[in-house]
N, C-alpha and C. Protein backbone atom coordinates (compact mmCIF):
# COMPACT_ATOMS: atom_id res chain seq x y z
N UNK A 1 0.83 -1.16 0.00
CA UNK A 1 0.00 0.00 0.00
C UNK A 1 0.89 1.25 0.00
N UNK A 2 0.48 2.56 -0.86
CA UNK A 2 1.14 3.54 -1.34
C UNK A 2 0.82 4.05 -0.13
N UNK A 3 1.92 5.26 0.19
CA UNK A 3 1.56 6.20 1.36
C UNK A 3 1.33 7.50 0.60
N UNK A 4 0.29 7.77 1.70
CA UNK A 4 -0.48 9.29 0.84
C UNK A 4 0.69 10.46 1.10
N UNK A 5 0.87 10.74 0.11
CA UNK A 5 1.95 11.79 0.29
C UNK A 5 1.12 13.17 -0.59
N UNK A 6 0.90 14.30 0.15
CA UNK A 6 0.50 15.60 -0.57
C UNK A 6 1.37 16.45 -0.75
N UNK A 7 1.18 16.48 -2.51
CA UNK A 7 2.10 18.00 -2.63
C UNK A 7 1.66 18.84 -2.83
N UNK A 8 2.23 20.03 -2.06
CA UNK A 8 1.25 21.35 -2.47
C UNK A 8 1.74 22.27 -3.35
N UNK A 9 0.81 22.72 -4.22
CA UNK A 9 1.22 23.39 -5.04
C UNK A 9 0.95 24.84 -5.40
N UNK A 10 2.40 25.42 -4.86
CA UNK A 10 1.82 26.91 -4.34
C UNK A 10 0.81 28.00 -5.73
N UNK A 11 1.16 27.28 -6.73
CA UNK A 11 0.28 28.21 -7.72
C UNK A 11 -0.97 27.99 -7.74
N UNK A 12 -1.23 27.20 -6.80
CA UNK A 12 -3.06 26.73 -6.71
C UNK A 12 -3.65 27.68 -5.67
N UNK A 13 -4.41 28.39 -6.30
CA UNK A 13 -5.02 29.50 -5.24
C UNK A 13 -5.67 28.24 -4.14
N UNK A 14 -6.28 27.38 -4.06
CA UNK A 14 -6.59 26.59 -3.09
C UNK A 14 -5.86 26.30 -2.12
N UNK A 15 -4.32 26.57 -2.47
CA UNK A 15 -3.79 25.76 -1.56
C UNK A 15 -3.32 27.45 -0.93
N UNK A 16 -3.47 28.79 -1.16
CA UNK A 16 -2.80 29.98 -0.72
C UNK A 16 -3.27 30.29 0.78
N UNK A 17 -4.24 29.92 1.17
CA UNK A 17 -4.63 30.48 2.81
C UNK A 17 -3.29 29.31 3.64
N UNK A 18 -3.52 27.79 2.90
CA UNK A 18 -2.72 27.35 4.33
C UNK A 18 -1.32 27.47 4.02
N UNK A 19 -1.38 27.66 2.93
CA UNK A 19 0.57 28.20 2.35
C UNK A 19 0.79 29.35 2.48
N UNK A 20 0.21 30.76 2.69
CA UNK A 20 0.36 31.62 3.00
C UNK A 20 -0.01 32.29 3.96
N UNK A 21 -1.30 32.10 4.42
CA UNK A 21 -2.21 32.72 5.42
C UNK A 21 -1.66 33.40 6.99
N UNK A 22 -0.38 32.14 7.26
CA UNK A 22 -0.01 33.02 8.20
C UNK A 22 0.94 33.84 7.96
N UNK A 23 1.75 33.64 7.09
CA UNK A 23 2.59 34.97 7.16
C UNK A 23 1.94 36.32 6.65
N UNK A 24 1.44 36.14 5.53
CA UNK A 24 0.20 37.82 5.26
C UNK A 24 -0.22 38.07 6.47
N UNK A 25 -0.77 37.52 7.20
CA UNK A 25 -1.91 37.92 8.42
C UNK A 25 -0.51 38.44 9.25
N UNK A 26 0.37 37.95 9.69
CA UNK A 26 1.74 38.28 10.55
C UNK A 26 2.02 40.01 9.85
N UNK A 27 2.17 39.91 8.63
CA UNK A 27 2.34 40.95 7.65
C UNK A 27 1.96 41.93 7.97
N UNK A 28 -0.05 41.52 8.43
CA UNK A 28 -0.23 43.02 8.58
C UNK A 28 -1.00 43.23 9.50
N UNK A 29 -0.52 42.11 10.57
CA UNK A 29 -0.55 42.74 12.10
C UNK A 29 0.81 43.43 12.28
N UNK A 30 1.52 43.30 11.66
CA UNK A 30 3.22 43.97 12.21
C UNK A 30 2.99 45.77 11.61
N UNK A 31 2.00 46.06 10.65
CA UNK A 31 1.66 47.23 10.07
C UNK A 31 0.43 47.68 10.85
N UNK A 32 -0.44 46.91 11.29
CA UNK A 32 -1.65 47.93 11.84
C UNK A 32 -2.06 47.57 13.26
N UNK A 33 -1.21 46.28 13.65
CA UNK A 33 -1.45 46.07 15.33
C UNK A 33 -3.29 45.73 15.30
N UNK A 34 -4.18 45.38 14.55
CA UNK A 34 -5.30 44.97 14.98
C UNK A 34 -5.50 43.97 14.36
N UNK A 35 -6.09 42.78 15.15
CA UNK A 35 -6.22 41.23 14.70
C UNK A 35 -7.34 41.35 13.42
N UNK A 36 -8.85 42.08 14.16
CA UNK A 36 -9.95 41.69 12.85
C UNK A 36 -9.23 42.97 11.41
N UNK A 37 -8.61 43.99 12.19
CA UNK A 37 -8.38 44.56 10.49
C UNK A 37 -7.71 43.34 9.63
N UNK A 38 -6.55 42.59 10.58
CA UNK A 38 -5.62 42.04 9.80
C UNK A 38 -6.21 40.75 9.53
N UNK A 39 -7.18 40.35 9.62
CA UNK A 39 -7.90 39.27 9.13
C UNK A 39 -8.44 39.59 8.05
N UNK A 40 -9.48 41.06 8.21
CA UNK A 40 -10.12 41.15 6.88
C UNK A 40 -8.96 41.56 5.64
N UNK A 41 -8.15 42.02 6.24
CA UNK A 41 -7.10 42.35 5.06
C UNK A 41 -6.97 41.25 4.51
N UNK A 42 -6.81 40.27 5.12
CA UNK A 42 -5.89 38.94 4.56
C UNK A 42 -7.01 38.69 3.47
N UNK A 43 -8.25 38.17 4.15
CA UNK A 43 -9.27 37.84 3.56
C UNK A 43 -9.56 38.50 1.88
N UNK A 44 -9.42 40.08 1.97
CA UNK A 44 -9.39 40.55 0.64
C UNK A 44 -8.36 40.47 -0.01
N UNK A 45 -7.29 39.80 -0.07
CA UNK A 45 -5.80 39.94 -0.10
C UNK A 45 -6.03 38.70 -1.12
N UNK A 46 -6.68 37.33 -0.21
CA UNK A 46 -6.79 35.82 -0.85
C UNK A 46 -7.90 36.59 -1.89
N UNK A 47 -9.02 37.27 -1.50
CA UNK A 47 -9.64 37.03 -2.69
C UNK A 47 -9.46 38.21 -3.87
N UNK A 48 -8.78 39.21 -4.21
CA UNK A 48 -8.42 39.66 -4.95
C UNK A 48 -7.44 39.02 -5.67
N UNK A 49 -6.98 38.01 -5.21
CA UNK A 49 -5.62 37.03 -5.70
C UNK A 49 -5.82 35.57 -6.21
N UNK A 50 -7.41 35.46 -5.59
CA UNK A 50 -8.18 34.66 -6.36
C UNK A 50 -8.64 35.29 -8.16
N UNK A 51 -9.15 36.35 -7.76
CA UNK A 51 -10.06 36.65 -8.61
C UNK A 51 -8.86 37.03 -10.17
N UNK A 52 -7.54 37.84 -9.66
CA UNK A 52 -6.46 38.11 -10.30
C UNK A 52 -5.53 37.06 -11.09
N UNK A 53 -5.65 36.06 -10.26
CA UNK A 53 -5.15 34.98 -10.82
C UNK A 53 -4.30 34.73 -12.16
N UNK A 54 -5.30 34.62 -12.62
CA UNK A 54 -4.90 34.57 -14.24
C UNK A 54 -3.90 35.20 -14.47
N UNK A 55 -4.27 36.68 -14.31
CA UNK A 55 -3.28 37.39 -14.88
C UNK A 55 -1.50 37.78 -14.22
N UNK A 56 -1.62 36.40 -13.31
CA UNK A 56 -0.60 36.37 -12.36
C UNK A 56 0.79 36.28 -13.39
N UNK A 57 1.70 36.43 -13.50
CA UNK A 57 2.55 35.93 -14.61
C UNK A 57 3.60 35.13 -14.13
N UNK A 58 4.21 35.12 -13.01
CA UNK A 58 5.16 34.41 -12.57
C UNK A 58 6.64 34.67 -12.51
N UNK A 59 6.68 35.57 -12.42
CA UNK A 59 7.97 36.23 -12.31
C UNK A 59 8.34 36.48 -11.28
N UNK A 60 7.57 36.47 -10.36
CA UNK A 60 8.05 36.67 -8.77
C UNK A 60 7.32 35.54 -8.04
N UNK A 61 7.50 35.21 -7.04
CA UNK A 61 6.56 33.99 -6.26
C UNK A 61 5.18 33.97 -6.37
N UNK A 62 4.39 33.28 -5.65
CA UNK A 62 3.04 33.55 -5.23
C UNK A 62 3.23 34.16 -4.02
N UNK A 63 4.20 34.25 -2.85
CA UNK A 63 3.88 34.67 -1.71
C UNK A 63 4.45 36.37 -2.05
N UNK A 64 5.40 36.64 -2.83
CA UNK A 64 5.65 38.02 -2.86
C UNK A 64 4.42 38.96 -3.92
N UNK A 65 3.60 38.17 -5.01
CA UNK A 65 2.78 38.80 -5.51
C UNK A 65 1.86 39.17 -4.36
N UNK A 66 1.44 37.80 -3.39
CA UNK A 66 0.13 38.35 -2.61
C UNK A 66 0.88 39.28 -2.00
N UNK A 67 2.28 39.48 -1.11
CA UNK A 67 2.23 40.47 -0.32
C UNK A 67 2.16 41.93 -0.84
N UNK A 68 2.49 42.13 -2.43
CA UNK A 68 2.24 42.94 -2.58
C UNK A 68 0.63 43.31 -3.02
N UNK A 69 -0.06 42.80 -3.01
CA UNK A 69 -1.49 42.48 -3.00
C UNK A 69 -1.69 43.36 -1.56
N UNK A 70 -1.53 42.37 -0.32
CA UNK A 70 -2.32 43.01 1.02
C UNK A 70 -0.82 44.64 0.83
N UNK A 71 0.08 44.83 0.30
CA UNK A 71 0.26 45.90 0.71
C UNK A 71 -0.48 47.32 0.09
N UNK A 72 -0.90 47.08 -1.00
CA UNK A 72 -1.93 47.93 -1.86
C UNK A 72 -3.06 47.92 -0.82
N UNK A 73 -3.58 47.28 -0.37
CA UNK A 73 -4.74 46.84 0.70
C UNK A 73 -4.54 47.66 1.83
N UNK A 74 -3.52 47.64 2.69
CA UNK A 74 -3.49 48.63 3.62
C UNK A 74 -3.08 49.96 2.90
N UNK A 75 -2.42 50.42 2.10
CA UNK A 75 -2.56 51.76 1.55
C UNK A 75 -3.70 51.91 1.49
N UNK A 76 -4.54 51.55 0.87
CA UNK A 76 -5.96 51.85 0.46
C UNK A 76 -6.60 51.96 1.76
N UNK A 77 -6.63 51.19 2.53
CA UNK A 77 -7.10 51.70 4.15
C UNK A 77 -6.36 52.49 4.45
N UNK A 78 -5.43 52.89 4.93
CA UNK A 78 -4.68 53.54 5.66
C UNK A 78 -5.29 55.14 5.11
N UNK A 79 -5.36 54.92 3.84
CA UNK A 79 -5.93 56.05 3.29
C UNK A 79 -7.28 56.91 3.34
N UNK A 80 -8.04 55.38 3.15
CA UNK A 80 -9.46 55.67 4.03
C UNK A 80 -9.69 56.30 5.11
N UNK A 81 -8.65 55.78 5.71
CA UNK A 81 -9.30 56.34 7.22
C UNK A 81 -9.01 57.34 7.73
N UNK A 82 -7.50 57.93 6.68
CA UNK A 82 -6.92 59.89 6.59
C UNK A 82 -8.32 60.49 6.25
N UNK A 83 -9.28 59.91 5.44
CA UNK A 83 -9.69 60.71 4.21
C UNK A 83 -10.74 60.75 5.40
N UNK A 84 -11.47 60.05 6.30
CA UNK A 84 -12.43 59.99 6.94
C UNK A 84 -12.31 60.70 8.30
N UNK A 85 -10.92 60.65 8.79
CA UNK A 85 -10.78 61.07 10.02
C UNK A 85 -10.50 62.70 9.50
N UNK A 86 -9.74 63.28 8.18
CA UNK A 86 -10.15 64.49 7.84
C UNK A 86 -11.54 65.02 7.86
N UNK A 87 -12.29 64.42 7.01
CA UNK A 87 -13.63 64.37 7.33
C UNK A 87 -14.41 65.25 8.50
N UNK A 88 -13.67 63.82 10.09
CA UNK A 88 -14.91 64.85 10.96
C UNK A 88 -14.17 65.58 11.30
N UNK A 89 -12.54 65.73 11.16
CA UNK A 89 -12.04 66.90 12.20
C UNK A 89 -12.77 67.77 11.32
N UNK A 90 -12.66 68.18 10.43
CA UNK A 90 -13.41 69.29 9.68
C UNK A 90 -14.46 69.46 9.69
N UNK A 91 -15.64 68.55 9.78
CA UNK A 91 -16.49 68.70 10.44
C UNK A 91 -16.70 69.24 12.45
N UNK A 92 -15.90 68.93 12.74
CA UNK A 92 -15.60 69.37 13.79
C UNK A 92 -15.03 70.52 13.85
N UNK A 93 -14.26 71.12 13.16
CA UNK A 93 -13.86 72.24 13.61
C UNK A 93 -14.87 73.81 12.36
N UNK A 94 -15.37 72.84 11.43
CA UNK A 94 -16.53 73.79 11.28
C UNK A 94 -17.66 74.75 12.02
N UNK A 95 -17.18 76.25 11.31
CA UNK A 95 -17.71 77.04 12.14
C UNK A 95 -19.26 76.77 12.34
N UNK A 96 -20.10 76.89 11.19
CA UNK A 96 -20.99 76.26 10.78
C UNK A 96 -22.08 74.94 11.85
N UNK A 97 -20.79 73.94 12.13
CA UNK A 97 -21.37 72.75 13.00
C UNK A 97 -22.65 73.61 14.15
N UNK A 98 -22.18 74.18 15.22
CA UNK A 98 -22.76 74.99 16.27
C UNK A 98 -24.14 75.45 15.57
N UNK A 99 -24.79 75.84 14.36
CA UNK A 99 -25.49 76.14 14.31
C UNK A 99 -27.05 74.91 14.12
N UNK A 100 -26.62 73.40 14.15
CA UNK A 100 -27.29 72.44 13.87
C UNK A 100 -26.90 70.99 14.53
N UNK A 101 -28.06 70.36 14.81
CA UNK A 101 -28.06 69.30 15.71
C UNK A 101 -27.53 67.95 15.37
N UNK A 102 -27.37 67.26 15.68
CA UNK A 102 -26.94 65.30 14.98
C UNK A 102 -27.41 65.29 13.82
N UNK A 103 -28.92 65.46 13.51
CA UNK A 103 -29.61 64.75 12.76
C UNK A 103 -29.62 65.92 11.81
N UNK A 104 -28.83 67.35 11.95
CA UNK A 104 -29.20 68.48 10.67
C UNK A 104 -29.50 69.53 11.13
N UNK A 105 -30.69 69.27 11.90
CA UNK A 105 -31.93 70.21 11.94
C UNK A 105 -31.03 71.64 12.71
N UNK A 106 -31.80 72.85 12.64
CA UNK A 106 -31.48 74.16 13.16
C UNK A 106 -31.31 73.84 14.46
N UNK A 107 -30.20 74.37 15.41
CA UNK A 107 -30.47 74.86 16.74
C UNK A 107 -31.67 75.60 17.09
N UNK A 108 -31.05 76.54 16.35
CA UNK A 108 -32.09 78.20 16.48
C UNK A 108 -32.21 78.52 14.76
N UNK A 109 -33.46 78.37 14.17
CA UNK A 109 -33.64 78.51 12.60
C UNK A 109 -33.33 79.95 12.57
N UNK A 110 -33.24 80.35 11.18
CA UNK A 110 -32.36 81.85 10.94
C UNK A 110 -34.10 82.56 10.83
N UNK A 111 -33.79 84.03 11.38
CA UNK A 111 -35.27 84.33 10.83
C UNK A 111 -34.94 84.94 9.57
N UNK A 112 -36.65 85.42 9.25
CA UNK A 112 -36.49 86.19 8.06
C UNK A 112 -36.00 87.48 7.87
N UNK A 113 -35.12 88.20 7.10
CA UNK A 113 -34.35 89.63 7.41
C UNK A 113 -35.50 90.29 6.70
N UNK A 114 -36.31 91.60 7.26
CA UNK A 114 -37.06 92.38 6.30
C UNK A 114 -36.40 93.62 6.25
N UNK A 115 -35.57 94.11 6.06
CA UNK A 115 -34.93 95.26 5.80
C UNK A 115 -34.74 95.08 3.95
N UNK A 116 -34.58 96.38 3.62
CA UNK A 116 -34.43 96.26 2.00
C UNK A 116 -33.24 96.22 1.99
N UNK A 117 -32.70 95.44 0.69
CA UNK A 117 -31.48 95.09 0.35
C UNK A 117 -30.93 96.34 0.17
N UNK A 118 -31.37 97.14 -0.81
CA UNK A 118 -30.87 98.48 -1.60
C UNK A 118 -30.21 99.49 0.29
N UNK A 119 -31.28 99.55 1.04
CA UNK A 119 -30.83 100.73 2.03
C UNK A 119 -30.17 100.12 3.24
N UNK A 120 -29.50 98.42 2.95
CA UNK A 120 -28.53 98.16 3.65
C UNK A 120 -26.91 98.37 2.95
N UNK A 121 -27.42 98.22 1.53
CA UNK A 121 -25.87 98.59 1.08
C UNK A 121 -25.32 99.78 1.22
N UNK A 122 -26.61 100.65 1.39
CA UNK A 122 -26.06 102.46 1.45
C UNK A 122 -25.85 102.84 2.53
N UNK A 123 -26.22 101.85 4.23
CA UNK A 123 -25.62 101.73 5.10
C UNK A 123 -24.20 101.66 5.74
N UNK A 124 -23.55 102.44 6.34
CA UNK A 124 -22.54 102.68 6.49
C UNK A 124 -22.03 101.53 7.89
N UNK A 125 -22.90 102.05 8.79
CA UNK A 125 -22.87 100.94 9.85
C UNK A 125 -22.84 99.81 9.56
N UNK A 126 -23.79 99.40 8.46
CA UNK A 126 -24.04 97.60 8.36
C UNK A 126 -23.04 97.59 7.49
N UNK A 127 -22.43 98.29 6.49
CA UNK A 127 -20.69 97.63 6.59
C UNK A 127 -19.73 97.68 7.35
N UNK A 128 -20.21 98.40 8.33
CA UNK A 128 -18.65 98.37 9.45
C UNK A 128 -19.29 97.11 10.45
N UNK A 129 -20.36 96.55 10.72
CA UNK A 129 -20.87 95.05 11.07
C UNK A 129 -20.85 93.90 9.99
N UNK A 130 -20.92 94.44 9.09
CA UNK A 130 -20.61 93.37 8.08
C UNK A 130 -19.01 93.10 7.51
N UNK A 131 -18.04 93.98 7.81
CA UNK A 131 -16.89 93.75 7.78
C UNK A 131 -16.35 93.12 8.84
N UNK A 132 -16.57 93.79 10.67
CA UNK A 132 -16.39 92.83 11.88
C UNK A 132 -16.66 91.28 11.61
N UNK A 133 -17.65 90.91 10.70
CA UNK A 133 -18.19 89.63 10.51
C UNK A 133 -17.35 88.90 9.98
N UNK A 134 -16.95 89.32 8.53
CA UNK A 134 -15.91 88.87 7.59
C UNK A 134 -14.48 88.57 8.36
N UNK A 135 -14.34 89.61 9.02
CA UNK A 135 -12.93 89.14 9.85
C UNK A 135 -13.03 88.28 10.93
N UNK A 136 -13.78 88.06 11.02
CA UNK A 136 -14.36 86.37 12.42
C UNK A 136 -14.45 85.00 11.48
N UNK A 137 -14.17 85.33 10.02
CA UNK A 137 -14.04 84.02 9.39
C UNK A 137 -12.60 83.82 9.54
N UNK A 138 -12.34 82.36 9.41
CA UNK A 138 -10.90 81.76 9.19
C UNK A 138 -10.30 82.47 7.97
N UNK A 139 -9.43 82.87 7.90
CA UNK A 139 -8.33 83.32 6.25
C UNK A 139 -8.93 82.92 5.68
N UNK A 140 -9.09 81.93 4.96
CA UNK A 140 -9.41 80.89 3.62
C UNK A 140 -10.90 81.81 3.36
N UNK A 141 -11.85 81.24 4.06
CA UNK A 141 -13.78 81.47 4.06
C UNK A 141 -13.16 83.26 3.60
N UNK A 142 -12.62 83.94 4.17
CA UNK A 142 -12.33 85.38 4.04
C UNK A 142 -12.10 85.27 2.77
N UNK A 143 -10.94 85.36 2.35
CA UNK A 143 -10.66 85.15 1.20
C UNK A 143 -11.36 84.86 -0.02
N UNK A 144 -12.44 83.60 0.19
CA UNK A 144 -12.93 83.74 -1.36
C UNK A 144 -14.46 84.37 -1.02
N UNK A 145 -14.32 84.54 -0.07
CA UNK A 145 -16.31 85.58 0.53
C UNK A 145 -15.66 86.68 -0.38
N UNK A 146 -14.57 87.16 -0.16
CA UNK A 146 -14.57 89.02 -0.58
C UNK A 146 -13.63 88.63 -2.04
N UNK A 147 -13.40 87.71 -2.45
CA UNK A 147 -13.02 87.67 -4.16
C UNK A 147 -14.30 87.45 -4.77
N UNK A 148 -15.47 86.41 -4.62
CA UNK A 148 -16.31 86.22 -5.25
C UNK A 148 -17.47 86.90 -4.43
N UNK A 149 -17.83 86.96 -3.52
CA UNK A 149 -19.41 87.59 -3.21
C UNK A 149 -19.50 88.98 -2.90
N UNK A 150 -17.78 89.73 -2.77
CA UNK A 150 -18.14 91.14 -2.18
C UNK A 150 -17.46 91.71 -3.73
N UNK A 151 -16.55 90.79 -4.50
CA UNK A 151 -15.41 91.57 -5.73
C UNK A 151 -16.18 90.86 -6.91
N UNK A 152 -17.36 90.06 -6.47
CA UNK A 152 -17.96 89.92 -7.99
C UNK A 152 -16.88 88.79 -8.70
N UNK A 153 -15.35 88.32 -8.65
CA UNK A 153 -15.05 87.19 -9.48
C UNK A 153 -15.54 86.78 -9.67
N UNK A 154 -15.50 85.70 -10.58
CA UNK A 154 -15.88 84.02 -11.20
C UNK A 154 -15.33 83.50 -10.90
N UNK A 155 -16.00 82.69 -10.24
CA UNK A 155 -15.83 81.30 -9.87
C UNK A 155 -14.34 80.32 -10.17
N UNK A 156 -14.31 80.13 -10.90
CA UNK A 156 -12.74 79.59 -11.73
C UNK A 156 -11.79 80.70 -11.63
N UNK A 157 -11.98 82.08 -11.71
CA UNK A 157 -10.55 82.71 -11.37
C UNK A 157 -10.41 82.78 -9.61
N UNK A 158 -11.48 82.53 -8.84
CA UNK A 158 -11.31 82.43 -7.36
C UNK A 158 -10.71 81.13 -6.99
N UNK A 159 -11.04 80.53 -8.13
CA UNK A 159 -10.72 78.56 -7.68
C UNK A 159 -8.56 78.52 -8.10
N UNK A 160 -8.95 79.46 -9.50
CA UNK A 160 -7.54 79.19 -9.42
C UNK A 160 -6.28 80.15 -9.02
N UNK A 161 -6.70 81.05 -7.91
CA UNK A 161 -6.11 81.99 -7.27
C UNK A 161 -5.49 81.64 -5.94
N UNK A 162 -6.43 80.89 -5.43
CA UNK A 162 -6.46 79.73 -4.40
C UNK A 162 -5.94 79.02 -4.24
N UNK A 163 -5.67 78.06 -5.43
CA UNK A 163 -5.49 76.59 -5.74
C UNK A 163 -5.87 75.95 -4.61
N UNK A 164 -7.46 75.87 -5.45
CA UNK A 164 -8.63 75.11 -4.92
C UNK A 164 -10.07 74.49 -6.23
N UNK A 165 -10.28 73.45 -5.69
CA UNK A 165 -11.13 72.56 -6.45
C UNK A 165 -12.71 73.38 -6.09
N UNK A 166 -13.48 73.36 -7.43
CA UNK A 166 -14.69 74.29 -7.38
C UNK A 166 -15.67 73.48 -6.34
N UNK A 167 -15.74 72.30 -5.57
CA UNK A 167 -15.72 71.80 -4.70
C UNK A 167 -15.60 72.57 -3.30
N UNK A 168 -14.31 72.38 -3.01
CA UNK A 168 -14.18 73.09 -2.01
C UNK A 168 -14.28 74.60 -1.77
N UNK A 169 -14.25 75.46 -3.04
CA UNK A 169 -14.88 76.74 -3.16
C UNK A 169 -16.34 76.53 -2.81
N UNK A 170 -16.83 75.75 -3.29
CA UNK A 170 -18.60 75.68 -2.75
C UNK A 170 -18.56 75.73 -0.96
N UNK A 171 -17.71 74.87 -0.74
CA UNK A 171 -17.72 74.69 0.52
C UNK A 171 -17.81 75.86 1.58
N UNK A 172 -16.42 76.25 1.10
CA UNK A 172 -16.01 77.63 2.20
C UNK A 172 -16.61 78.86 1.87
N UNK A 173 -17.35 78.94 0.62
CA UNK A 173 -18.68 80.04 0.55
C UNK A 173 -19.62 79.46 1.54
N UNK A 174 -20.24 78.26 1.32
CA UNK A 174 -21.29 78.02 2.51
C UNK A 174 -20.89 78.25 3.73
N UNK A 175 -19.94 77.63 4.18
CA UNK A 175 -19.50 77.99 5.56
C UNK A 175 -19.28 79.27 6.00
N UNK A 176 -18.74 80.48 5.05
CA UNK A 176 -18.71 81.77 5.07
C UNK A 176 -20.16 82.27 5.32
N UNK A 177 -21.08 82.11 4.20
CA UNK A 177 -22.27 82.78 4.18
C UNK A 177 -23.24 82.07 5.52
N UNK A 178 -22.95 81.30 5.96
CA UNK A 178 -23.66 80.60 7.25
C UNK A 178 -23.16 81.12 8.56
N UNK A 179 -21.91 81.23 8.32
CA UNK A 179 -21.20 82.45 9.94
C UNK A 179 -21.83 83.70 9.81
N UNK A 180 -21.67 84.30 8.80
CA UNK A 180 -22.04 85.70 8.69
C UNK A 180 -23.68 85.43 8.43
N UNK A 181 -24.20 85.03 8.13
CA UNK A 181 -25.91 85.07 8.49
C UNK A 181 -25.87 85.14 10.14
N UNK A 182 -25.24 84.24 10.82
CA UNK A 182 -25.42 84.03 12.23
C UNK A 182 -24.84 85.45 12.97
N UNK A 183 -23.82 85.69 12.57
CA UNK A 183 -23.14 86.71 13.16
C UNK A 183 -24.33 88.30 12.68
N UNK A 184 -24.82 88.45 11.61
CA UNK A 184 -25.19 89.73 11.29
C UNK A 184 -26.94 89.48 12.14
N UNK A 185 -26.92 88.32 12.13
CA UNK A 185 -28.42 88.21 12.95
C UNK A 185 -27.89 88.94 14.45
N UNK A 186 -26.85 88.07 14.97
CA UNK A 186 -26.99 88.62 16.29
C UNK A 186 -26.34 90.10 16.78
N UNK A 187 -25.80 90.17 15.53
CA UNK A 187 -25.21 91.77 15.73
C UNK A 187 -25.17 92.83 14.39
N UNK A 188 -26.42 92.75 13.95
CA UNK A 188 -27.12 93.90 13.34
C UNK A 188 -28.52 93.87 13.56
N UNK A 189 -29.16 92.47 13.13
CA UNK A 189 -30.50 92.11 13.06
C UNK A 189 -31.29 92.67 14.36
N UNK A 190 -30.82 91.60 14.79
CA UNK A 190 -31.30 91.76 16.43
C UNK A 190 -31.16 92.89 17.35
N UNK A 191 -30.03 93.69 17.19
CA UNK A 191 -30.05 95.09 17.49
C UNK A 191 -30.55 96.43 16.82
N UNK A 192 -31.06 95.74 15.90
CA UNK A 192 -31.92 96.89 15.47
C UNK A 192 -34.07 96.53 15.77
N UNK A 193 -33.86 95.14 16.35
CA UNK A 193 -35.46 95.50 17.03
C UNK A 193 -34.97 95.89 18.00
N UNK A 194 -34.24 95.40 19.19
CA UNK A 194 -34.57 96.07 20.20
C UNK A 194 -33.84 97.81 20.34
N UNK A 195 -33.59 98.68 19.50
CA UNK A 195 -33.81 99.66 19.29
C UNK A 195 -35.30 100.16 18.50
């Protein structure tokens, strides 16, 4: 009687979790120190290397293609989670945030301004409150409030004065025009009822 002898054969994606599995997973616990990240890494690691296969060519091992496999894998996280943890700090440090709750909604909704547009611009005061305002924004929100909403630019020569994406020009106009609504409410609006 023959003795069962198995050979494994590392180009068989079947055989890559128990021929490789622990050293990838070692791989990239030694890069991110957490067991389930470094599981699911592995996990997308085998199956992108499943699915890639084919086009494997063989010029380097199977264990150095996958590692460079899970190392694309944690870039791509590692990246995620810059791009996300930018996210809320900026959300967090948005001036803006303070004016609205978890779910959106207003703290305190803006009221309606009934003053005429025309005999606030010829107002002298409500530009020396509407300038105090402008300078309570961060540099940046300053900056493209008084190139595009007080100097009239376009849009694209503010974006590329900046060097900034018409994106984030949307942005820091909203955030601009949302401080200064808040700010001219509580220090023009509102001081002119109770006068």
């Amino acid at each position: 009687m023959k003795a069962d002898i198995t050979v494994t054969d590392n180009n068989n994606p079947h055989n890559w979790l128990n021929d490789h599995g622990d050293y990838l997973y070692r791989y990239a616990m030694s890069r991110l120190h957490d067991e389930e990240l470094a599981s699911d890494l592995l996990q997308e690691t085998l199956l992108a290397g499943w699915k890639g296969h084919a086009g494997f060519s063989g010029s380097s091992s199977v264990r150095t293609w996958l590692v460079g496999i899970m190392k694309h894998k944690i870039i791509d996280h590692i990246r995620k989670e810059i791009r996300e943890r930018n996210l809320v700090e900026s959300v967090e440090s948005d001036p803006t945030s303070a004016y609205f709750d978890a779910d959106g909604s207003w703290h305190e909704a803006p009221q309606a301004w009934h003053e005429n547009p025309e005999a606030l611009c010829a107002s002298g005061q409500f530009h020396t409150v509407l300038d105090r305002c402008i300078e309570k924004l961060p540099e940046k929100q300053q900056l493209v409030f008084r190139m595009r909403d007080v100097s009239g630019e376009e849009s694209e020569a503010v974006c590329n004065t900046c060097d900034i994406s018409a994106t984030h020009l949307h942005v820091l106009l909203h955030r601009a025009r949302m401080a200064l609504r808040y700010c001219l409410q509580h220090h023009w609006f509102n001081q002119e009822e109770k006068s």
